[in-house]
N, C-alpha and C. Protein backbone atom coordinates (compact mmCIF):
# COMPACT_ATOMS: atom_id res chain seq x y z
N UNK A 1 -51.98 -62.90 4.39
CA UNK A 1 -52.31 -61.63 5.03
C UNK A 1 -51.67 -61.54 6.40
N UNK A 2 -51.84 -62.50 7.07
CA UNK A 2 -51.47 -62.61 8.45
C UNK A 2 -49.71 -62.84 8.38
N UNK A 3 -48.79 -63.38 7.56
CA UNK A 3 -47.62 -63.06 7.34
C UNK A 3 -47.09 -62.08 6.82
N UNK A 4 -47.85 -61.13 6.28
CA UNK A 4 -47.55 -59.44 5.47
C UNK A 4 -47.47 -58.68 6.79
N UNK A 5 -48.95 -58.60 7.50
CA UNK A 5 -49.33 -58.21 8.64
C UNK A 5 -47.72 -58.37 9.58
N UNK A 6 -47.43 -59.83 10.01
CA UNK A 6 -46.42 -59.64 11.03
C UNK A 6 -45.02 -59.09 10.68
N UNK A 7 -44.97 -59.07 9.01
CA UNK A 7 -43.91 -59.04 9.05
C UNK A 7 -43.84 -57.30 8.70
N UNK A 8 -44.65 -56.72 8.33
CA UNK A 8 -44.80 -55.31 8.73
C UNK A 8 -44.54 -54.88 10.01
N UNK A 9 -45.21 -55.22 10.68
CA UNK A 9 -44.70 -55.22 12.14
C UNK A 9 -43.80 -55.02 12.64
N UNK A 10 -42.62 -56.31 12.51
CA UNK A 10 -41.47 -56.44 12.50
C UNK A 10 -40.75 -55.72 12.28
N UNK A 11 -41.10 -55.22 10.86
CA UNK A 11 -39.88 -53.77 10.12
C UNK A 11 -40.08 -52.88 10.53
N UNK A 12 -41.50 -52.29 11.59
CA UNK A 12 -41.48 -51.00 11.82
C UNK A 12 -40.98 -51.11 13.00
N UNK A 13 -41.42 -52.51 13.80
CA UNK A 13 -40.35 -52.15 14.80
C UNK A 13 -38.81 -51.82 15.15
N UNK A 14 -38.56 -52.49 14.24
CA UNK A 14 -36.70 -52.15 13.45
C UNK A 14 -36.69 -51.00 13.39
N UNK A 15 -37.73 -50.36 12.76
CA UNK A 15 -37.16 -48.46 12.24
C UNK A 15 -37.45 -48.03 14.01
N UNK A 16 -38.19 -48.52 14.24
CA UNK A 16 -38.65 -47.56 15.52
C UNK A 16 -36.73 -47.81 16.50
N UNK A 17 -36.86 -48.88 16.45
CA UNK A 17 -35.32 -49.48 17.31
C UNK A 17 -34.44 -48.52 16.78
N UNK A 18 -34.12 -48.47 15.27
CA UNK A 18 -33.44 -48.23 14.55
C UNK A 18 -33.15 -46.71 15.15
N UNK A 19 -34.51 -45.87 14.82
CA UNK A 19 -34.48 -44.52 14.92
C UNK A 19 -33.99 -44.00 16.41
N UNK A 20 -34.22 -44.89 17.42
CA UNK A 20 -33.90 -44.66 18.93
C UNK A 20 -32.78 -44.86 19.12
N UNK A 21 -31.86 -45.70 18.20
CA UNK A 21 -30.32 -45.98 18.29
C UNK A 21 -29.88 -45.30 17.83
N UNK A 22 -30.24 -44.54 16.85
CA UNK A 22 -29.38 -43.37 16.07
C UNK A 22 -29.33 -42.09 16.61
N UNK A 23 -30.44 -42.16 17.47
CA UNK A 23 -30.44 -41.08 18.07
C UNK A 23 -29.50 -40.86 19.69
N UNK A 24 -29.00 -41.80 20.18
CA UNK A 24 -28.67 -42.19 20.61
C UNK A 24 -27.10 -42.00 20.82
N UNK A 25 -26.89 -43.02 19.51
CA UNK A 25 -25.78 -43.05 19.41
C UNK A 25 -25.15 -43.96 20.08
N UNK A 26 -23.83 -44.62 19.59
CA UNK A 26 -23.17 -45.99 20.08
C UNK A 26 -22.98 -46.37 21.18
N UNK A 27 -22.71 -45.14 22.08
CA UNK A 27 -22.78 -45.60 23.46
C UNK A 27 -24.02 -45.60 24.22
N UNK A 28 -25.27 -45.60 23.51
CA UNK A 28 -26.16 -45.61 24.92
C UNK A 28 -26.69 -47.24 24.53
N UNK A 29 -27.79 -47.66 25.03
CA UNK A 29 -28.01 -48.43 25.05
C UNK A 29 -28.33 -49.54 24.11
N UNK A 30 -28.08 -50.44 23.78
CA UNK A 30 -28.64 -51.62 23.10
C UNK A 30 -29.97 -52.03 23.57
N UNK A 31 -30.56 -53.02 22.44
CA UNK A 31 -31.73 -53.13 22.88
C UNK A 31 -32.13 -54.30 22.09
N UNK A 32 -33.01 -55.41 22.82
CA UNK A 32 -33.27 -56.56 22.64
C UNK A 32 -34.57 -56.79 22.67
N UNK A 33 -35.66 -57.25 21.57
CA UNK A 33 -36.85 -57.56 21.42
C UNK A 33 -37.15 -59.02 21.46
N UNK A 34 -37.57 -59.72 21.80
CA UNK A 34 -37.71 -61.00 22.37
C UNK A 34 -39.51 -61.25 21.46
N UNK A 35 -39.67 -62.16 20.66
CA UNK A 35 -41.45 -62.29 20.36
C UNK A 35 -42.00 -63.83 21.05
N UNK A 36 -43.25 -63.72 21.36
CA UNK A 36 -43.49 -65.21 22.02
C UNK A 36 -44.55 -65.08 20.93
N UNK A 37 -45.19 -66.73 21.15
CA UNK A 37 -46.53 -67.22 20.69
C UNK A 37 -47.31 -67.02 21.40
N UNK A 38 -48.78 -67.53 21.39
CA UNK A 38 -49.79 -67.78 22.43
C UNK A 38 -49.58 -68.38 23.55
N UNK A 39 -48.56 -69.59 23.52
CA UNK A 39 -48.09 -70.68 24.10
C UNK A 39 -47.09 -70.02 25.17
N UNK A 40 -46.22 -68.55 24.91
CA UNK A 40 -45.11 -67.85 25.98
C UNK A 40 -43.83 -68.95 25.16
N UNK A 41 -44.12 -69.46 23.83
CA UNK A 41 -42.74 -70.03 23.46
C UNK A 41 -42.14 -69.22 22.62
N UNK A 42 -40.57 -68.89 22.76
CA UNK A 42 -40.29 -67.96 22.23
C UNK A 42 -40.01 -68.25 20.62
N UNK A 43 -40.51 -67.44 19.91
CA UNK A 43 -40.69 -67.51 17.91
C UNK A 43 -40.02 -66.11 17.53
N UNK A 44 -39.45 -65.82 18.12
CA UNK A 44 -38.31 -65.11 17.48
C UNK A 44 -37.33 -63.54 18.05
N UNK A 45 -36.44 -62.95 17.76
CA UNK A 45 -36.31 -62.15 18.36
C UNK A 45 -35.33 -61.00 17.27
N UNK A 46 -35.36 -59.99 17.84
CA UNK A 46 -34.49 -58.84 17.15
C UNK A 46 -33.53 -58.11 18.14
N UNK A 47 -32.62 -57.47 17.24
CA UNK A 47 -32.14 -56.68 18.51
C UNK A 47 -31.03 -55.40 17.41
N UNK A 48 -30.86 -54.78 18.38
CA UNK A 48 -29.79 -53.38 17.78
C UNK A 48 -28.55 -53.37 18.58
N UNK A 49 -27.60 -53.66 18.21
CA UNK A 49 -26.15 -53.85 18.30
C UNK A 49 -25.66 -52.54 18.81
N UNK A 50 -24.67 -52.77 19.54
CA UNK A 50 -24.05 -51.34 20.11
C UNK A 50 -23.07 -50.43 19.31
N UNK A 51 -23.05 -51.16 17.67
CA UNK A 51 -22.61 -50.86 16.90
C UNK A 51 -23.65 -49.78 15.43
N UNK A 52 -24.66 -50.12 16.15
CA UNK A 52 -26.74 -49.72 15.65
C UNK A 52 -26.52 -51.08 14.63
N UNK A 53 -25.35 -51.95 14.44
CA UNK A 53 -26.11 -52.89 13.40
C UNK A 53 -27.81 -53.45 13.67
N UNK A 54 -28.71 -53.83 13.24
CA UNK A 54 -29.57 -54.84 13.66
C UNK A 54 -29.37 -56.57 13.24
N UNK A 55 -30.12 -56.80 14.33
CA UNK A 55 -30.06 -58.31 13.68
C UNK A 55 -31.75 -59.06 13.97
N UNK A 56 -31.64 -59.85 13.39
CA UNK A 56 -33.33 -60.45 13.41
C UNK A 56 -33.38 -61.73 13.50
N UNK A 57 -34.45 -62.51 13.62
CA UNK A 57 -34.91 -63.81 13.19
C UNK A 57 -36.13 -64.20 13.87
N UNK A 58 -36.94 -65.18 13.07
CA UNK A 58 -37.76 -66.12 13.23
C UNK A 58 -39.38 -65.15 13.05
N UNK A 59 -40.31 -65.27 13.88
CA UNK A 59 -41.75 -64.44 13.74
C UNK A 59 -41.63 -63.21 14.43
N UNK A 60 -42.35 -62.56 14.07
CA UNK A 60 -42.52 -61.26 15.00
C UNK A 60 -43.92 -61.18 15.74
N UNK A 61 -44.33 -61.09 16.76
CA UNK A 61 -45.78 -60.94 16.76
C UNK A 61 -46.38 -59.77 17.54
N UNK A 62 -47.36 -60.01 18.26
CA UNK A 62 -47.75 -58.84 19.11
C UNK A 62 -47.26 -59.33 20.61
N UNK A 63 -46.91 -60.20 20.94
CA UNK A 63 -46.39 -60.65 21.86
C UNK A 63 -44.98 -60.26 22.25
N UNK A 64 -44.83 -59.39 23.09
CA UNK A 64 -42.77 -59.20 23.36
C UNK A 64 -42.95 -58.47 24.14
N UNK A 65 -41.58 -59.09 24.72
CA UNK A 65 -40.48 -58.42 25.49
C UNK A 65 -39.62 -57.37 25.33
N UNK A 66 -39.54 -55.99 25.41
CA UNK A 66 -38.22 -55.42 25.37
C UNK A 66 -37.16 -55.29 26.61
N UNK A 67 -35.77 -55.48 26.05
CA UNK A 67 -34.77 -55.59 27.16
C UNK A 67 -33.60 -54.68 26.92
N UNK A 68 -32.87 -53.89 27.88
CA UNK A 68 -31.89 -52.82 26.96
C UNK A 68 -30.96 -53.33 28.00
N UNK A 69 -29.23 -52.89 27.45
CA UNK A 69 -28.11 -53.33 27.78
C UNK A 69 -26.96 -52.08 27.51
N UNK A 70 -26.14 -51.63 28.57
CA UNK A 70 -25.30 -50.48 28.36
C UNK A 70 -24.38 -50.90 27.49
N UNK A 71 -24.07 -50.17 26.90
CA UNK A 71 -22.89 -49.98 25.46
C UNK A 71 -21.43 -49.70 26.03
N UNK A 72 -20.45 -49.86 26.59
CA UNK A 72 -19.02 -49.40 26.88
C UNK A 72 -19.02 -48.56 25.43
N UNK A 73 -18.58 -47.11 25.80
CA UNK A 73 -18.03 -46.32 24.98
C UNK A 73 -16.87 -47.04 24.70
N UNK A 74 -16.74 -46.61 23.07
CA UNK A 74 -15.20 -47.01 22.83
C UNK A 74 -13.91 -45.83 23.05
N UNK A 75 -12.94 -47.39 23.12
CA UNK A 75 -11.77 -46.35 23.59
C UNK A 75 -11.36 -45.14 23.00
């Protein structure tokens, strides 16, 4: 339950990322989700590419960081 739970989580946070990058569009910002444990050790992180790819790994929890990063328009 508690791994359905996080990993729901996880994916909606993706769409939510997802939907803010698309809206967006390639040049605005990237954006980096960072998850900790109880402990502040970090168990995993996501992020949206300045390309909107995503990428993922490890837990997701209720614990995070978000961090955003400017995109250089392309040439």
């Amino acid at each position: 339950m508690r791994k359905t739970f996080a990993l729901g989580l996880g994916l909606a946070a993706l769409a939510v990322v997802g939907a803010a990058v698309a809206a967006i569009g390639p040049t605005g910002p990237g954006q980096i989700y960072t998850y900790y444990d109880d402990n502040g050790a970090v168990v995993g992180r996501s992020s949206i590419h300045c390309d909107g790819t995503p990428e993922a790994w490890g837990k997701f929890t209720k614990n995070y960081d978000v961090g955003y990063y400017l995109c250089d328009p392309e040439p």
